[in-house]
PDB file of N, CA and C in Angstrom:
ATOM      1  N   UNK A   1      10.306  -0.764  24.205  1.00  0.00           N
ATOM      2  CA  UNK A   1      10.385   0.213  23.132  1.00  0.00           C
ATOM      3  C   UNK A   1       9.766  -0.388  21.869  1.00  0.00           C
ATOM      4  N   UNK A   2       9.174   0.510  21.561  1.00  0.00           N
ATOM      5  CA  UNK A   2       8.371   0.155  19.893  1.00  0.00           C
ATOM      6  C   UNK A   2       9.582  -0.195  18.818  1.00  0.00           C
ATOM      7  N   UNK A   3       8.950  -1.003  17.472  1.00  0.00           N
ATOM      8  CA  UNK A   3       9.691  -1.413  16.965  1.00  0.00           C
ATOM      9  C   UNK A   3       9.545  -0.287  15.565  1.00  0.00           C
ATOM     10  N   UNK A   4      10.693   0.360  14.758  1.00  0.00           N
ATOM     11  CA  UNK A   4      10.600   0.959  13.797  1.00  0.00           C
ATOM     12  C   UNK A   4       9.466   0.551  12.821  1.00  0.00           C
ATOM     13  N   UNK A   5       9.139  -0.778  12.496  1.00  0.00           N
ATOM     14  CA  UNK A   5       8.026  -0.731  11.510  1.00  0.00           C
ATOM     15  C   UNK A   5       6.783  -0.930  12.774  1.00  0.00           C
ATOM     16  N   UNK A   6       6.148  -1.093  14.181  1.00  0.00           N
ATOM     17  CA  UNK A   6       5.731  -0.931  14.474  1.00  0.00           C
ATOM     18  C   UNK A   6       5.280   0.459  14.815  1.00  0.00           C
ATOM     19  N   UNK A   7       5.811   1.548  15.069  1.00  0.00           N
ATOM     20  CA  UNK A   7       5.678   3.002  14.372  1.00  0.00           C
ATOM     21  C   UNK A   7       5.119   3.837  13.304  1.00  0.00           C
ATOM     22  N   UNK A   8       6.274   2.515  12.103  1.00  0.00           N
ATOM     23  CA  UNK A   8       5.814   3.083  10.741  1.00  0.00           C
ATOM     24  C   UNK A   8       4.160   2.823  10.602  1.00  0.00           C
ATOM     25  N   UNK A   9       3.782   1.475  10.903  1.00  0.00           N
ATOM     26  CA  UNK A   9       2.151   1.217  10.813  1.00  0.00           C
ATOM     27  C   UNK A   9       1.483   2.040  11.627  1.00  0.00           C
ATOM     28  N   UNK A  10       1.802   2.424  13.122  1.00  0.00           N
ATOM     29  CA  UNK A  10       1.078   3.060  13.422  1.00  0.00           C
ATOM     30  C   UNK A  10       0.634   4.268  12.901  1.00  0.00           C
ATOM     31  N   UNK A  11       1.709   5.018  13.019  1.00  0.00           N
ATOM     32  CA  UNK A  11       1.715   6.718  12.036  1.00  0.00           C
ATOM     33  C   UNK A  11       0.681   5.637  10.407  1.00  0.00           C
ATOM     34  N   UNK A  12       0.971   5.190   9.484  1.00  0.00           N
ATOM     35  CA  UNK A  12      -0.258   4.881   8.399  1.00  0.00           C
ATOM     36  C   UNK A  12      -1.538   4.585   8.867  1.00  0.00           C
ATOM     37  N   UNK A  13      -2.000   3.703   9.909  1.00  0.00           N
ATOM     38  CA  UNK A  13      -3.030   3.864  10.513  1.00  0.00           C
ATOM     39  C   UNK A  13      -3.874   4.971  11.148  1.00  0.00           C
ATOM     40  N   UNK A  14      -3.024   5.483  11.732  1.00  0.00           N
ATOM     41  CA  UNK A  14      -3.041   7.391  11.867  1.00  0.00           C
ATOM     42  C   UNK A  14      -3.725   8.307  10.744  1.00  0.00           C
ATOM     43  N   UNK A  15      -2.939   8.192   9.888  1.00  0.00           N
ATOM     44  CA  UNK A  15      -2.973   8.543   8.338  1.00  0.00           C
ATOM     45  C   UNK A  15      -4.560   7.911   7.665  1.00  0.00           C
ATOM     46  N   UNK A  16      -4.516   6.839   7.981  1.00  0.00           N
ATOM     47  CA  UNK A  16      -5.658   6.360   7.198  1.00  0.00           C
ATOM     48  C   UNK A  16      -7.120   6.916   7.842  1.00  0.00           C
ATOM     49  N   UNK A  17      -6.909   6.595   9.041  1.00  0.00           N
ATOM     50  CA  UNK A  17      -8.519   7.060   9.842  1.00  0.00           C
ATOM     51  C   UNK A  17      -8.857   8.765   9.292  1.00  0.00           C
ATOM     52  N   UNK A  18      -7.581   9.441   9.342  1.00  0.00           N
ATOM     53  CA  UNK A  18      -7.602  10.626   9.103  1.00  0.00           C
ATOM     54  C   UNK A  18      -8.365  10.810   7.524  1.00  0.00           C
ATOM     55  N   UNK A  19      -7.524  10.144   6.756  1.00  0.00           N
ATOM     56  CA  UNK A  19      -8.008  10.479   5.451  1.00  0.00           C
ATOM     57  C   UNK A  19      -9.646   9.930   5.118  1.00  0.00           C
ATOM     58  N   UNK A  20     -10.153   8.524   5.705  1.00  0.00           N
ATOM     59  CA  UNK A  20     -11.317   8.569   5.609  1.00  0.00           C
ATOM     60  C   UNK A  20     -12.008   9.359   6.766  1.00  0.00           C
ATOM     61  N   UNK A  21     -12.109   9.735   7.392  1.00  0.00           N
ATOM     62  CA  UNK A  21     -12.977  10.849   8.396  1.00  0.00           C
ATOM     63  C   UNK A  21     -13.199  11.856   7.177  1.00  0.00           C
ATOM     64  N   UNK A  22     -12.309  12.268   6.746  1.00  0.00           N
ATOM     65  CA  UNK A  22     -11.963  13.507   5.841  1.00  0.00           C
ATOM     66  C   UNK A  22     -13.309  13.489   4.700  1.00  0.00           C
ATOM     67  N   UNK A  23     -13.090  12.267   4.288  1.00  0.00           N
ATOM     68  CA  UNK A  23     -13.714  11.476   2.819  1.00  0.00           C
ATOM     69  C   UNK A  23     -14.808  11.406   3.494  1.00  0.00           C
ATOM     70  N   UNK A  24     -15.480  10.973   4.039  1.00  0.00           N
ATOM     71  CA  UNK A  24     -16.777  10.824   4.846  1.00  0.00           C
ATOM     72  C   UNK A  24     -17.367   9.266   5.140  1.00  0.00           C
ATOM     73  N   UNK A  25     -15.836   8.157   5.010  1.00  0.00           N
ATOM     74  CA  UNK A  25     -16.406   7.197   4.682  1.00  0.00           C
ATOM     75  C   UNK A  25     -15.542   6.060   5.906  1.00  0.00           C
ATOM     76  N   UNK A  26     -15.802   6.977   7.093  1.00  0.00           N
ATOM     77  CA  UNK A  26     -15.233   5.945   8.508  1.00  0.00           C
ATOM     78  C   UNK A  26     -15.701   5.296   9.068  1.00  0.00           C
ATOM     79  N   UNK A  27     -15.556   4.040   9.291  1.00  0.00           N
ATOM     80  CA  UNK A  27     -16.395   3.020   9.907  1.00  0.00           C
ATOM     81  C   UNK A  27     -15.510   3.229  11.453  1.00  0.00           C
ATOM     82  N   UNK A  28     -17.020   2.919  12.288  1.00  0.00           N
ATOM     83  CA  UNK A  28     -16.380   2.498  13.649  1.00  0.00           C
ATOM     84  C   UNK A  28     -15.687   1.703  14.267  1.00  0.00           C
ATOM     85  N   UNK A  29     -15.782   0.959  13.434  1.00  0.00           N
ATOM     86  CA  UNK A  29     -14.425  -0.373  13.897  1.00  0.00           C
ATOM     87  C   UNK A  29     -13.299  -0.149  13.185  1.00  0.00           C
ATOM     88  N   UNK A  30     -13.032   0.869  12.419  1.00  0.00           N
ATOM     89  CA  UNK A  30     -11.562   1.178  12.143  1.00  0.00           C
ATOM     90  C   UNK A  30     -10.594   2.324  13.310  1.00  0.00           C
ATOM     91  N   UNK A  31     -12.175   2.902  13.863  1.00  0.00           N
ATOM     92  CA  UNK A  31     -11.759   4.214  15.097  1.00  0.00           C
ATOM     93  C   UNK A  31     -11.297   2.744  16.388  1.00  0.00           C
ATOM     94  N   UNK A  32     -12.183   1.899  16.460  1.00  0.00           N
ATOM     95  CA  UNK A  32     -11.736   0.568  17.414  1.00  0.00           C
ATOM     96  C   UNK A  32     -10.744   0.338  16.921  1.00  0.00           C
ATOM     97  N   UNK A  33     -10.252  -0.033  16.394  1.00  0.00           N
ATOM     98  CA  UNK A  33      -8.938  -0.673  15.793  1.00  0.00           C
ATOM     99  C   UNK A  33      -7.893  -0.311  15.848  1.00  0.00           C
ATOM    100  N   UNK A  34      -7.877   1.168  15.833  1.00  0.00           N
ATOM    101  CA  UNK A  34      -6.643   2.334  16.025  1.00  0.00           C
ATOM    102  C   UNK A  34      -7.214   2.618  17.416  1.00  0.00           C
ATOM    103  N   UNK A  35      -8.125   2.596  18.043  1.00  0.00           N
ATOM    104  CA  UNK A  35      -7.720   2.406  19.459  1.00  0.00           C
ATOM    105  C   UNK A  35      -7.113   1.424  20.543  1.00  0.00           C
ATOM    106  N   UNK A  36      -7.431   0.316  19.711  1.00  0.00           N
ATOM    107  CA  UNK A  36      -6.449  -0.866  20.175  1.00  0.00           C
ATOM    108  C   UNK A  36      -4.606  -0.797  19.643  1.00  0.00           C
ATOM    109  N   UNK A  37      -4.579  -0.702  18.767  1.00  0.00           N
ATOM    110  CA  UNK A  37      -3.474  -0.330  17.839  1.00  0.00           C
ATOM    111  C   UNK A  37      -2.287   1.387  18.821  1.00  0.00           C
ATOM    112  N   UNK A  38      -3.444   2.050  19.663  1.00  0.00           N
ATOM    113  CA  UNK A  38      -3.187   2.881  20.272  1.00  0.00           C
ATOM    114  C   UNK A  38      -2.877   2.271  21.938  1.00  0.00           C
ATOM    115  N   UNK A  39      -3.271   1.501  22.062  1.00  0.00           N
ATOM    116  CA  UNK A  39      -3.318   0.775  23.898  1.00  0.00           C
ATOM    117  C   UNK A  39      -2.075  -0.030  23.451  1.00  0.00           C
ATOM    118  N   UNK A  40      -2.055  -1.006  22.324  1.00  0.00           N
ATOM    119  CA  UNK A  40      -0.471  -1.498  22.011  1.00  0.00           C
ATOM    120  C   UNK A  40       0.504  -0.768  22.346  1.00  0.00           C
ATOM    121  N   UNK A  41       0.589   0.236  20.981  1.00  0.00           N
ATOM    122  CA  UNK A  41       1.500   1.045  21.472  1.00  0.00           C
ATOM    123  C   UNK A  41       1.905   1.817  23.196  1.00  0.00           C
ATOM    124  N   UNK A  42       0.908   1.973  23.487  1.00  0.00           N
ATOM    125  CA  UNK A  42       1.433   2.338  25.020  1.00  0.00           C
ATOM    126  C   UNK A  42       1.973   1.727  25.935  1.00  0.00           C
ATOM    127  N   UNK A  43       1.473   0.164  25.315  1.00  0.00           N
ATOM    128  CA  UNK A  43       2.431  -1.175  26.497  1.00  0.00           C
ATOM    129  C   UNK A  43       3.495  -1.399  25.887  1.00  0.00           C
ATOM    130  N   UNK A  44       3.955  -0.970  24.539  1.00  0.00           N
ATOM    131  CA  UNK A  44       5.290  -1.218  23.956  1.00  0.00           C
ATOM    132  C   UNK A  44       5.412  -3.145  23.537  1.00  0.00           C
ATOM    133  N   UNK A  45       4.031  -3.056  22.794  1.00  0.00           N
ATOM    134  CA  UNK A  45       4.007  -4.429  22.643  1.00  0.00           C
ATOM    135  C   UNK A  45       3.600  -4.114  20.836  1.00  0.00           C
ATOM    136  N   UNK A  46       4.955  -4.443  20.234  1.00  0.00           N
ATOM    137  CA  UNK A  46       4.979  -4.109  19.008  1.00  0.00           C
ATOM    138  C   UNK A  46       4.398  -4.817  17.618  1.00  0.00           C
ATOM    139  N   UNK A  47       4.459  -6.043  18.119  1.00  0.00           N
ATOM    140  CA  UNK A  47       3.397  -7.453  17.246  1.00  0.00           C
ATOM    141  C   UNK A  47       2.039  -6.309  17.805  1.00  0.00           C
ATOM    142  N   UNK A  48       1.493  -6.214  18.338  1.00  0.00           N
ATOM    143  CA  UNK A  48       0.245  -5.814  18.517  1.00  0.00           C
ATOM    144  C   UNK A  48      -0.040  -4.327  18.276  1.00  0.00           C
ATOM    145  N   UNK A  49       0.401  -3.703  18.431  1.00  0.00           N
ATOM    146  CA  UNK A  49       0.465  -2.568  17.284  1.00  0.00           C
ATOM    147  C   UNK A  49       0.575  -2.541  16.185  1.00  0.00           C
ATOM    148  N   UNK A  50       1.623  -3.277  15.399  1.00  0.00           N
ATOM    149  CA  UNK A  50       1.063  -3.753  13.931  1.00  0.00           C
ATOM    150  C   UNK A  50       0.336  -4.521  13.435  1.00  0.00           C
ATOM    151  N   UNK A  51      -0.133  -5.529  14.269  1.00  0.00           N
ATOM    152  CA  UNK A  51      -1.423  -6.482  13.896  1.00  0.00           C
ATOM    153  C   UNK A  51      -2.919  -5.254  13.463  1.00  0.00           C
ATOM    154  N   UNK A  52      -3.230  -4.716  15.116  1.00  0.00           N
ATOM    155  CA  UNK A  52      -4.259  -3.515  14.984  1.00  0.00           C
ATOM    156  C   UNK A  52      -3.902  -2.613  13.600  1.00  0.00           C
ATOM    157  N   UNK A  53      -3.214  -1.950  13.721  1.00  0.00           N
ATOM    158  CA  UNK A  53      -2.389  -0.768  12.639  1.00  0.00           C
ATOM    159  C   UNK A  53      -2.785  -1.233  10.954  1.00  0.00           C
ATOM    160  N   UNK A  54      -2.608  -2.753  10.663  1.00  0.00           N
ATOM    161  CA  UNK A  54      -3.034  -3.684   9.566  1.00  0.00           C
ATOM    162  C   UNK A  54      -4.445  -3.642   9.168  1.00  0.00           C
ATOM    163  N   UNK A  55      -5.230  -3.884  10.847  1.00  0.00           N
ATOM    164  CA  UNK A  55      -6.402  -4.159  10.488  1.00  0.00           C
ATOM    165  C   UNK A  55      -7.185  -2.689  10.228  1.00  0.00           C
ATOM    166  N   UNK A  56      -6.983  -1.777  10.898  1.00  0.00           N
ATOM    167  CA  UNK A  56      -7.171  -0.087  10.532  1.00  0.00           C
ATOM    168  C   UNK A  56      -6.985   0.359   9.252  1.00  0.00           C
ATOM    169  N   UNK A  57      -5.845   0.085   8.693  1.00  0.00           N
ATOM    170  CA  UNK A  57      -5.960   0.092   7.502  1.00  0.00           C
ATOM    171  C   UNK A  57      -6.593  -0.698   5.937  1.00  0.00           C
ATOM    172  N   UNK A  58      -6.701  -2.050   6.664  1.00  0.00           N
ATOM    173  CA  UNK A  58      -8.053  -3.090   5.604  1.00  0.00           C
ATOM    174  C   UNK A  58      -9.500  -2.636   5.932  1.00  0.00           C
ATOM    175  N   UNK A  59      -9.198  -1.987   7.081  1.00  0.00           N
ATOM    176  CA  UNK A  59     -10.842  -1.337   7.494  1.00  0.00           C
ATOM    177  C   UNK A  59     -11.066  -0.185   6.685  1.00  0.00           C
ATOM    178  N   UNK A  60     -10.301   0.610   6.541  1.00  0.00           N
ATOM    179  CA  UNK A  60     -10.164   1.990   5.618  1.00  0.00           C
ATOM    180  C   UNK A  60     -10.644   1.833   4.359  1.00  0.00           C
ATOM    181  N   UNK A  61      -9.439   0.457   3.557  1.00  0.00           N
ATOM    182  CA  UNK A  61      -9.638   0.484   2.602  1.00  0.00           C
ATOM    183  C   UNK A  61     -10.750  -0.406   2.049  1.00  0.00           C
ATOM    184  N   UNK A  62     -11.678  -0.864   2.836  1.00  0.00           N
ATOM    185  CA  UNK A  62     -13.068  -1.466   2.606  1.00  0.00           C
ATOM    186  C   UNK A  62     -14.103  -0.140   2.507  1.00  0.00           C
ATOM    187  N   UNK A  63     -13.893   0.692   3.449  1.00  0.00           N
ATOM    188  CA  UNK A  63     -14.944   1.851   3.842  1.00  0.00           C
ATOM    189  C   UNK A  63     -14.462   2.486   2.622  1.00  0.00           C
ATOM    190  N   UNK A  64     -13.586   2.366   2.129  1.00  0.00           N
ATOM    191  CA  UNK A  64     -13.437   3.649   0.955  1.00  0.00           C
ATOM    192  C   UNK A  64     -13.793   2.738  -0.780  1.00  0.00           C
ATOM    193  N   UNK A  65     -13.899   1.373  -0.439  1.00  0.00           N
ATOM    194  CA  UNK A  65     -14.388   0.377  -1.928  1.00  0.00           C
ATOM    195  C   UNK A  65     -15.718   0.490  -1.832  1.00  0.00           C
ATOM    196  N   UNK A  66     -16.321   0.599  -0.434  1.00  0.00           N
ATOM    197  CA  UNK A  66     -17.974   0.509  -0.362  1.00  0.00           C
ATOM    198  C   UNK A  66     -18.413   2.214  -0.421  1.00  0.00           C
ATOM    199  N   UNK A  67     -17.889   3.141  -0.202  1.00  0.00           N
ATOM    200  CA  UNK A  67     -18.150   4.704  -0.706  1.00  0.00           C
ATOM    201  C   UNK A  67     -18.524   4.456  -2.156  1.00  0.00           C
ATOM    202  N   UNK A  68     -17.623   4.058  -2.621  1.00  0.00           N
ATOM    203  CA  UNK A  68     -17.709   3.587  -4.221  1.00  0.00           C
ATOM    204  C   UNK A  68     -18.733   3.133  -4.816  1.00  0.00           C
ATOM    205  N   UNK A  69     -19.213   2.467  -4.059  1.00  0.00           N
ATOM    206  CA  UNK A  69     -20.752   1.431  -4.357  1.00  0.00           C
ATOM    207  C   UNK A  69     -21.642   2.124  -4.711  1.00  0.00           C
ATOM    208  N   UNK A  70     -22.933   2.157  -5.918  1.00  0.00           N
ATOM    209  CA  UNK A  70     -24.175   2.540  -6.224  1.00  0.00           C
ATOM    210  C   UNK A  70     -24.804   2.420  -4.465  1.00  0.00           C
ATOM    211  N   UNK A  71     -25.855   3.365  -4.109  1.00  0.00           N
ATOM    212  CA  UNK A  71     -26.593   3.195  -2.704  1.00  0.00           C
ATOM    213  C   UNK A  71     -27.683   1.447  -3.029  1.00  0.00           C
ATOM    214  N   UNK A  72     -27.951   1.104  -2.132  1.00  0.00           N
ATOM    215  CA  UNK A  72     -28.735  -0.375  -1.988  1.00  0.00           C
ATOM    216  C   UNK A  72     -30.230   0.144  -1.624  1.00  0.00           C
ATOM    217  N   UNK A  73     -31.243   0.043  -2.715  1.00  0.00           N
ATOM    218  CA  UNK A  73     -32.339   0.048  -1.901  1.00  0.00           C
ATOM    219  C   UNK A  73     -33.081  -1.206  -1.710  1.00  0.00           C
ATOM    220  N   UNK A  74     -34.031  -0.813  -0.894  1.00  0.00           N
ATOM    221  CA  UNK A  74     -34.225  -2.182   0.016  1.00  0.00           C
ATOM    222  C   UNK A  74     -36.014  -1.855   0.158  1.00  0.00           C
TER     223      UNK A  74
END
């Protein structure tokens, strides 16, 4: 059985992919991340659901500091 704050991260990780999809600013390794974070949860291995769930959400909140950014030309 999952652990209450292993839950709580998941559901915010949840939350987060959602809100950047929304924003337009989702990186693919945050959709990886909450899919790992998603295979945790199904083995009921709760360190690893919140490890993933953590990193989904530092992934978010990078994709949403670099939205922010002037564009780079090159």
């Amino acid at each position: 059985m999952l652990s209450e704050a292993a839950l709580d991260a998941l559901k915010r990780a949840r939350e987060a992919v959602t809100n950047a999809r929304n924003e337009k600013h989702l990186w693919l390794s945050a959709v990886q991340a909450l899919n790992e974070a998603e295979q945790a949860a199904s083995r009921k291995d709760s360190r690893s659901t919140i490890e993933a769930s953590e990193r989904v959400m530092e992934l978010c909140r990078r994709s949403r500091e670099q939205s922010k950014l002037p564009p780079v030309a090159w």
